[in-house]
PDB file of N, CA and C in Angstrom:
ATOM      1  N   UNK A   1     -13.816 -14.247  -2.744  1.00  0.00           N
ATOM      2  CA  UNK A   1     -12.871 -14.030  -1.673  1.00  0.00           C
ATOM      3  C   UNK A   1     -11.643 -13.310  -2.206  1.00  0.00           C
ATOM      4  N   UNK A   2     -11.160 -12.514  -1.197  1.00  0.00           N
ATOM      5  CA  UNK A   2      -9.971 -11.773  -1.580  1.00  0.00           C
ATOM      6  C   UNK A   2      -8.874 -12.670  -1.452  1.00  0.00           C
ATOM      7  N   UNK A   3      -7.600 -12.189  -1.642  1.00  0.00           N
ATOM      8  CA  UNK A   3      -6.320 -12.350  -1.691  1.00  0.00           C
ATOM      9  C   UNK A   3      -5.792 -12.173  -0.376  1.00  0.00           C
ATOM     10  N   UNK A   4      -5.013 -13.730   0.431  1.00  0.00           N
ATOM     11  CA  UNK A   4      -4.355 -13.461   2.172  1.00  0.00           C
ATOM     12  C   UNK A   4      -3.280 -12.029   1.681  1.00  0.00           C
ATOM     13  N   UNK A   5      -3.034 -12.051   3.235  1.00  0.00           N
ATOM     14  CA  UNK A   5      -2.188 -10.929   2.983  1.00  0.00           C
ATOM     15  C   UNK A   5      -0.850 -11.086   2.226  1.00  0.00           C
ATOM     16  N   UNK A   6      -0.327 -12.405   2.884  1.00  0.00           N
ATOM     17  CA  UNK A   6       1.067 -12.620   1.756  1.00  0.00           C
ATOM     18  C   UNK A   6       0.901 -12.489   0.373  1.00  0.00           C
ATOM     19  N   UNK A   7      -0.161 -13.006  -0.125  1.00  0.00           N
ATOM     20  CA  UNK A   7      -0.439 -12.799  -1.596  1.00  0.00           C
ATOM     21  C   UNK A   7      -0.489 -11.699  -2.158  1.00  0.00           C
ATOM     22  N   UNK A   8      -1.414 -10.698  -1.394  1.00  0.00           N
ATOM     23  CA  UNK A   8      -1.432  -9.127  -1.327  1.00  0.00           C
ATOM     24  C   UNK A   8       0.308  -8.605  -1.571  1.00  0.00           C
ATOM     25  N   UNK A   9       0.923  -9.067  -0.438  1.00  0.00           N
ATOM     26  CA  UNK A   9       2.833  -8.195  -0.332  1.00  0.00           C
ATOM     27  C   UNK A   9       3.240  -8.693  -1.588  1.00  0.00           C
ATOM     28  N   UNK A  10       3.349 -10.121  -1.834  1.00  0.00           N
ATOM     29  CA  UNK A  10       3.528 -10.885  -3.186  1.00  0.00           C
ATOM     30  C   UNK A  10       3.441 -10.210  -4.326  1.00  0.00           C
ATOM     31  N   UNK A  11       2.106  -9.993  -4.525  1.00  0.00           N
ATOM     32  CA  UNK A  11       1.967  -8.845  -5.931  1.00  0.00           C
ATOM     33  C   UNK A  11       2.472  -7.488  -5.960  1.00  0.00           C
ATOM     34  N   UNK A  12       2.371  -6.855  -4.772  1.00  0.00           N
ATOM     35  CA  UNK A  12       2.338  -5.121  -4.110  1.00  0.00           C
ATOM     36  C   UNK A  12       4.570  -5.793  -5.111  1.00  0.00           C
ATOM     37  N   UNK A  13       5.024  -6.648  -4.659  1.00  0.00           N
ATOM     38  CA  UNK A  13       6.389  -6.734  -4.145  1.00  0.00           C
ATOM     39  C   UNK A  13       7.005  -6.788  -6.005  1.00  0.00           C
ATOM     40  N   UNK A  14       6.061  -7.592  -6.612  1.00  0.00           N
ATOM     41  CA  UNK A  14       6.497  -7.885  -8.104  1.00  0.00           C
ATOM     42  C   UNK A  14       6.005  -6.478  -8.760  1.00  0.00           C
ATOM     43  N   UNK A  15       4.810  -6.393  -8.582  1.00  0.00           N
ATOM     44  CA  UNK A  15       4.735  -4.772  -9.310  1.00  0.00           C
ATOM     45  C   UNK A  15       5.746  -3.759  -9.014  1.00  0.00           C
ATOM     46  N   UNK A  16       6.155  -3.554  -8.115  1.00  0.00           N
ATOM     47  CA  UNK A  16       7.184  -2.617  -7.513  1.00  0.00           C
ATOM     48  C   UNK A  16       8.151  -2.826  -8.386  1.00  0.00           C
ATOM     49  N   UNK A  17       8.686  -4.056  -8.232  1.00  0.00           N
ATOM     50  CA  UNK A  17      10.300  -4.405  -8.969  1.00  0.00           C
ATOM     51  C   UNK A  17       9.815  -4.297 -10.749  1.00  0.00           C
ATOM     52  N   UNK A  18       8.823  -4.716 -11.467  1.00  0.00           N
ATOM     53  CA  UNK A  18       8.489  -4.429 -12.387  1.00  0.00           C
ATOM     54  C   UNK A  18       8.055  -2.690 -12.632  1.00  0.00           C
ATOM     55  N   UNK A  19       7.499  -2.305 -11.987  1.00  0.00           N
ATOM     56  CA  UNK A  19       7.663  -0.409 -11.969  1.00  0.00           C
ATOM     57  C   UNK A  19       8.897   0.109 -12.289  1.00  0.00           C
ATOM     58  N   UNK A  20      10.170  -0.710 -11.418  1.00  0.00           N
ATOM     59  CA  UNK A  20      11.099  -0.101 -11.366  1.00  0.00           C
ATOM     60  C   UNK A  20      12.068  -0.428 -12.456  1.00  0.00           C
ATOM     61  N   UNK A  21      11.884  -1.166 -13.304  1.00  0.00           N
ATOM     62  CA  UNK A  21      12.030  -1.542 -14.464  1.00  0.00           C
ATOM     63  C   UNK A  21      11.508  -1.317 -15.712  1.00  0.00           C
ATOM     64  N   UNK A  22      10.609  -0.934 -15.697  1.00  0.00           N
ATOM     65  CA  UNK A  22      10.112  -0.641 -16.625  1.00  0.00           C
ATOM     66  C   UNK A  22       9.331   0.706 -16.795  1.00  0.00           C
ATOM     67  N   UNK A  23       8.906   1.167 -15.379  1.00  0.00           N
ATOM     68  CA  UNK A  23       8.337   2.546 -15.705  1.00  0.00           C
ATOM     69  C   UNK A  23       6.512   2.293 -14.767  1.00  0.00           C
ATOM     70  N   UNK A  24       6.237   2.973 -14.474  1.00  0.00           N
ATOM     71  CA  UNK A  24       4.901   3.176 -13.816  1.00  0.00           C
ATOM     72  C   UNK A  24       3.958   3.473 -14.746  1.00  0.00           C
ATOM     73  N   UNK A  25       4.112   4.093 -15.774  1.00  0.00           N
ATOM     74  CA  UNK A  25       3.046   3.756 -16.821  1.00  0.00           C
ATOM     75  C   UNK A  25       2.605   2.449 -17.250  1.00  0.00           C
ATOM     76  N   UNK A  26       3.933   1.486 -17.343  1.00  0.00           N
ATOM     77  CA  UNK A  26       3.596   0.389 -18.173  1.00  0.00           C
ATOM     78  C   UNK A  26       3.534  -0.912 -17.096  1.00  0.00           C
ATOM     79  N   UNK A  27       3.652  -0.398 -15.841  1.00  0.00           N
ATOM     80  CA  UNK A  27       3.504  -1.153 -15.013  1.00  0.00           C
ATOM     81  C   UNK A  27       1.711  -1.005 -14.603  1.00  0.00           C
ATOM     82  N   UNK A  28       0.922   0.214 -14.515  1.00  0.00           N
ATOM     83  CA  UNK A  28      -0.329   0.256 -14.249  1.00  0.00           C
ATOM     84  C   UNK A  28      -0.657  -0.329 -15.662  1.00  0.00           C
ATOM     85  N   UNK A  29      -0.371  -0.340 -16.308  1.00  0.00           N
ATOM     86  CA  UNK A  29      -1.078  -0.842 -17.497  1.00  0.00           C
ATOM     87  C   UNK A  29      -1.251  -2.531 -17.766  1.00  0.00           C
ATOM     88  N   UNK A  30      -0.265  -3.454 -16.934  1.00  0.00           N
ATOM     89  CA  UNK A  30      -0.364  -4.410 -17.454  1.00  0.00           C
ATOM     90  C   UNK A  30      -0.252  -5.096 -16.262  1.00  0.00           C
ATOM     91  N   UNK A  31      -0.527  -4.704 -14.878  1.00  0.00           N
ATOM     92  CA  UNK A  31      -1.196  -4.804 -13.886  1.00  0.00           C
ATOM     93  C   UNK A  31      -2.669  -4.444 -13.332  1.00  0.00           C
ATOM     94  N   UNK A  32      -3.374  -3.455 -14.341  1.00  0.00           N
ATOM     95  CA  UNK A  32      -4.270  -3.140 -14.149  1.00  0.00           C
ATOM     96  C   UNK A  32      -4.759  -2.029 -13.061  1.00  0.00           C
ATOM     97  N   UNK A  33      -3.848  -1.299 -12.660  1.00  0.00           N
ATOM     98  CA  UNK A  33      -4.017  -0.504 -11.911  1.00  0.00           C
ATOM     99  C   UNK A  33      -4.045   0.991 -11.531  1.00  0.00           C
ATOM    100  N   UNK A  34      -4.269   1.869 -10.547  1.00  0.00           N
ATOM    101  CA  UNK A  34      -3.599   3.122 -11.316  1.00  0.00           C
ATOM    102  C   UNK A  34      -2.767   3.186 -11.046  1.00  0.00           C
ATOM    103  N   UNK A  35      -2.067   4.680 -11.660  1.00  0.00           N
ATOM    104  CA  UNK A  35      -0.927   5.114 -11.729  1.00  0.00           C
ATOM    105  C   UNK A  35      -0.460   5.428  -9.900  1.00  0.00           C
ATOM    106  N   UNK A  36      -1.540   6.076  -9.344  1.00  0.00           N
ATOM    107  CA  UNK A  36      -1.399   6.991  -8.478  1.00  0.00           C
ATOM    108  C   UNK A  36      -1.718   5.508  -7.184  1.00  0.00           C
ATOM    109  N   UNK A  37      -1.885   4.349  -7.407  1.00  0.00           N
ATOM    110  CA  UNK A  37      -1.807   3.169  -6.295  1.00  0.00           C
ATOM    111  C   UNK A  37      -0.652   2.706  -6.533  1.00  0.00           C
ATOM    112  N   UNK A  38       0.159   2.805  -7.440  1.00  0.00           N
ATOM    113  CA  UNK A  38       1.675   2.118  -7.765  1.00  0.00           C
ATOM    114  C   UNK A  38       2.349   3.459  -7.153  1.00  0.00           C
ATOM    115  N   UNK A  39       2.263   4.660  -7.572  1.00  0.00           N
ATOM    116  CA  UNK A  39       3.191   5.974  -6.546  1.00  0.00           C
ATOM    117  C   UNK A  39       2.980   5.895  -5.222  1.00  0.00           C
ATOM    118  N   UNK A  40       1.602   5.486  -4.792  1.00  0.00           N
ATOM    119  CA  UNK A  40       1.685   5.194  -2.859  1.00  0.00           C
ATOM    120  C   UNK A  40       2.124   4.215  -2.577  1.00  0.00           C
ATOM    121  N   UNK A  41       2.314   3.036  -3.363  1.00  0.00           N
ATOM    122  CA  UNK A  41       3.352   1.512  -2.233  1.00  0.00           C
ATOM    123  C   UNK A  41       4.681   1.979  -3.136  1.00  0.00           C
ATOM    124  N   UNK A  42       4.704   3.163  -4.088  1.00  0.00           N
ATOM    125  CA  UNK A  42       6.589   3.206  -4.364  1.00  0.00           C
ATOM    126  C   UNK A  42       7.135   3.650  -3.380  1.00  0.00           C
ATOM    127  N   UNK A  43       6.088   4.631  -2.710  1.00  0.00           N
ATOM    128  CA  UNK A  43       6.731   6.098  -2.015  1.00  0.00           C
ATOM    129  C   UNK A  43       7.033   5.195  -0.504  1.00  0.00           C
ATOM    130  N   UNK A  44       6.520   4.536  -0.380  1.00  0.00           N
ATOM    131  CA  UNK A  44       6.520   3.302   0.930  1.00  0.00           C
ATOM    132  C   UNK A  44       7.102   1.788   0.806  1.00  0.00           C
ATOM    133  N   UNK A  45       7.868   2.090  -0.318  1.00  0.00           N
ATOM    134  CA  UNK A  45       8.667   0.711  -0.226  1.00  0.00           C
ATOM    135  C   UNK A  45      10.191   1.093  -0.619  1.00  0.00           C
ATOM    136  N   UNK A  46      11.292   0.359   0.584  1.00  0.00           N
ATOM    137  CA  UNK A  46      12.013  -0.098   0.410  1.00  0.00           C
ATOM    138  C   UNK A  46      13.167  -0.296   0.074  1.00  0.00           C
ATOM    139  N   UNK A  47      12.489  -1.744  -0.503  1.00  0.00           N
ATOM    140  CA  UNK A  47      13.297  -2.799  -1.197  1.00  0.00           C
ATOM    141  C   UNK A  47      12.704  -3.933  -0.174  1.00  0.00           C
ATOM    142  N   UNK A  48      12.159  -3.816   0.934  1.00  0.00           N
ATOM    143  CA  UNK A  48      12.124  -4.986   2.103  1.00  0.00           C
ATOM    144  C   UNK A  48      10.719  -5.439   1.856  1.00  0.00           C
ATOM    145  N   UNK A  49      10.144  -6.638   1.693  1.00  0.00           N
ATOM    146  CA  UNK A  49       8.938  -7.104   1.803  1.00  0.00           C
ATOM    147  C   UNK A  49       8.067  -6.633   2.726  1.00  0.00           C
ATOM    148  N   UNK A  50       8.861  -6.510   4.411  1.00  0.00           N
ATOM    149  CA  UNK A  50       7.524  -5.691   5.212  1.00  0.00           C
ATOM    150  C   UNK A  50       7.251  -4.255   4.975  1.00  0.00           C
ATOM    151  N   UNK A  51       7.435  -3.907   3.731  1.00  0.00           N
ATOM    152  CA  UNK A  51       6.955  -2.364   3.887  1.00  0.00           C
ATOM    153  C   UNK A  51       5.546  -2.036   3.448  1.00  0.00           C
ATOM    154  N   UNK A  52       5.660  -3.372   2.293  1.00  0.00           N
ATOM    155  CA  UNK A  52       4.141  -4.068   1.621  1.00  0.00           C
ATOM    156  C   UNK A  52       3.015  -4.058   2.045  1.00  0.00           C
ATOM    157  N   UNK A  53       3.031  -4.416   3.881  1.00  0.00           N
ATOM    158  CA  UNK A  53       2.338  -4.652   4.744  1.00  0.00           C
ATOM    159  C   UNK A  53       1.086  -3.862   4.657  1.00  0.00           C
ATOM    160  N   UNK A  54      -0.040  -4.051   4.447  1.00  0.00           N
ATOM    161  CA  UNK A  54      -1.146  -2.737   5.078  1.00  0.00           C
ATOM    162  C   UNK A  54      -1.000  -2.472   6.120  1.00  0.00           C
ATOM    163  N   UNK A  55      -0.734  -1.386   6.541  1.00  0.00           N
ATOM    164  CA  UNK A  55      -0.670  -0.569   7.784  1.00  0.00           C
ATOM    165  C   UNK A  55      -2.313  -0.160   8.728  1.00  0.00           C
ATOM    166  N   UNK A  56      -2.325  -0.067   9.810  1.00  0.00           N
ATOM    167  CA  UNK A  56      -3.714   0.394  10.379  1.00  0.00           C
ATOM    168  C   UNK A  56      -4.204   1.982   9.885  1.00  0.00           C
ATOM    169  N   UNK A  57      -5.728   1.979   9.744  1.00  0.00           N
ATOM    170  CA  UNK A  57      -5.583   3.268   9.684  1.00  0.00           C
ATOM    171  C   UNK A  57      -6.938   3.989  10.294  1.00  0.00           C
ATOM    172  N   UNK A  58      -6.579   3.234  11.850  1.00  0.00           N
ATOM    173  CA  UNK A  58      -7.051   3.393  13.201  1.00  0.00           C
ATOM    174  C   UNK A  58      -6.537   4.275  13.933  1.00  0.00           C
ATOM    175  N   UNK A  59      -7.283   5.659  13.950  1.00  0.00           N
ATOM    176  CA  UNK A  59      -6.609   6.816  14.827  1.00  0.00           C
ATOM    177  C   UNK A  59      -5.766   6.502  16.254  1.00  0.00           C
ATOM    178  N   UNK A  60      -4.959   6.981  16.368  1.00  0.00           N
ATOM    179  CA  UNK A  60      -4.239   6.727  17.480  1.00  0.00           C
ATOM    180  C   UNK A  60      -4.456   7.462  18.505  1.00  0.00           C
ATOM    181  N   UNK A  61      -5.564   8.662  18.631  1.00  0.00           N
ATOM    182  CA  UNK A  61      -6.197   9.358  19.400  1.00  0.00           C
ATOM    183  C   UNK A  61      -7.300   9.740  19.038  1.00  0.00           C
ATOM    184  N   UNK A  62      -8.369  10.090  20.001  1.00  0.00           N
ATOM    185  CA  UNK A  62      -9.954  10.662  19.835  1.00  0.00           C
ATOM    186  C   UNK A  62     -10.152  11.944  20.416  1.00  0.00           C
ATOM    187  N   UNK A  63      -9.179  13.367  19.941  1.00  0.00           N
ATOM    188  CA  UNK A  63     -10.099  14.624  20.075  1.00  0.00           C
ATOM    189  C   UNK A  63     -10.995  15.086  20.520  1.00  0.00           C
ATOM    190  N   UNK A  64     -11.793  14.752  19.928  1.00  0.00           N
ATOM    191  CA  UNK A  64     -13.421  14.902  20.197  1.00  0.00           C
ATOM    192  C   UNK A  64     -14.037  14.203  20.945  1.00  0.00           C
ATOM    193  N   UNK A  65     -13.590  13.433  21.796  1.00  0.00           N
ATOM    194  CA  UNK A  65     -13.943  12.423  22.334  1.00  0.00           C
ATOM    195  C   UNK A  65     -14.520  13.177  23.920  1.00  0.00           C
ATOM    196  N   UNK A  66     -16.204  12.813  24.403  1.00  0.00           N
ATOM    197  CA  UNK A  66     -16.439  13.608  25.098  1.00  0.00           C
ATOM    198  C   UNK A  66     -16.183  12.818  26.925  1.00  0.00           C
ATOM    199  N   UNK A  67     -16.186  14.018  27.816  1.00  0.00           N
ATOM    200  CA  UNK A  67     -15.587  13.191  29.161  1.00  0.00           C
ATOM    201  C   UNK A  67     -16.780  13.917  29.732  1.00  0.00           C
ATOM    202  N   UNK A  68     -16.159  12.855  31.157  1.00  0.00           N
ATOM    203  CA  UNK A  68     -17.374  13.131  32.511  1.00  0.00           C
ATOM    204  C   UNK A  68     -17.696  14.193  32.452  1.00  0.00           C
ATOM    205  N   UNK A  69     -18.493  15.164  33.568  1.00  0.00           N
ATOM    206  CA  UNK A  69     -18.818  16.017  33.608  1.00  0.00           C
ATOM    207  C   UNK A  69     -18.595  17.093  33.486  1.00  0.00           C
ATOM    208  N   UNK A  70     -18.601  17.819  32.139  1.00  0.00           N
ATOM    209  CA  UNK A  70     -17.950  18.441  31.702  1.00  0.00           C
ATOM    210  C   UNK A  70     -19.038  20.195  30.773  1.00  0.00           C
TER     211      UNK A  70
END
C-alpha cells in the first residue's frame, strides 16, 4: 500500500525545505529521487503545505468529442 495523501504533502513538504538547504543534488540523493521530481514540486511550491497537493490531471474539456448529427 501506498502512502495517504498527508503523508505524501509530509514528505513532498520536508524534501522541499531540505532542497532548499542544502541543494537539489543532495536532496535527490538522500531522498532517493530525481533531480527533475524535486524541480516540479520546487517550481509549485510556495512555502504553504497546500501546494503539495496532487492536482487533477483530468482534462477540463473534450475537443474531439463527437455530437449528434453531425
Amino acid at each position: 500500500m501506498g502512502m495517504s495523501t498527508t503523508q505524501d504533502v509530509a514528505y513532498r513538504e520536508s524534501l522541499m525545505k531540505y532542497a532548499e538547504k542544502y541543494g537539489v543534488s543532495r536532496a535527490s540523493r538522500r531522498y532517493n529521487k530525481g533531480r527533475s521530481y524535486i524541480y516540479f514540486w520546487r517550481a509549485r511550491w510556495d512555502g504553504s503545505v497546500g501546494a503539495m497537493v496532487c492536482q487533477s490531471r483530468r482534462p477540463h474539456s473534450r475537443p474531439k468529442q463527437h455530437t449528434e448529427g453531425g
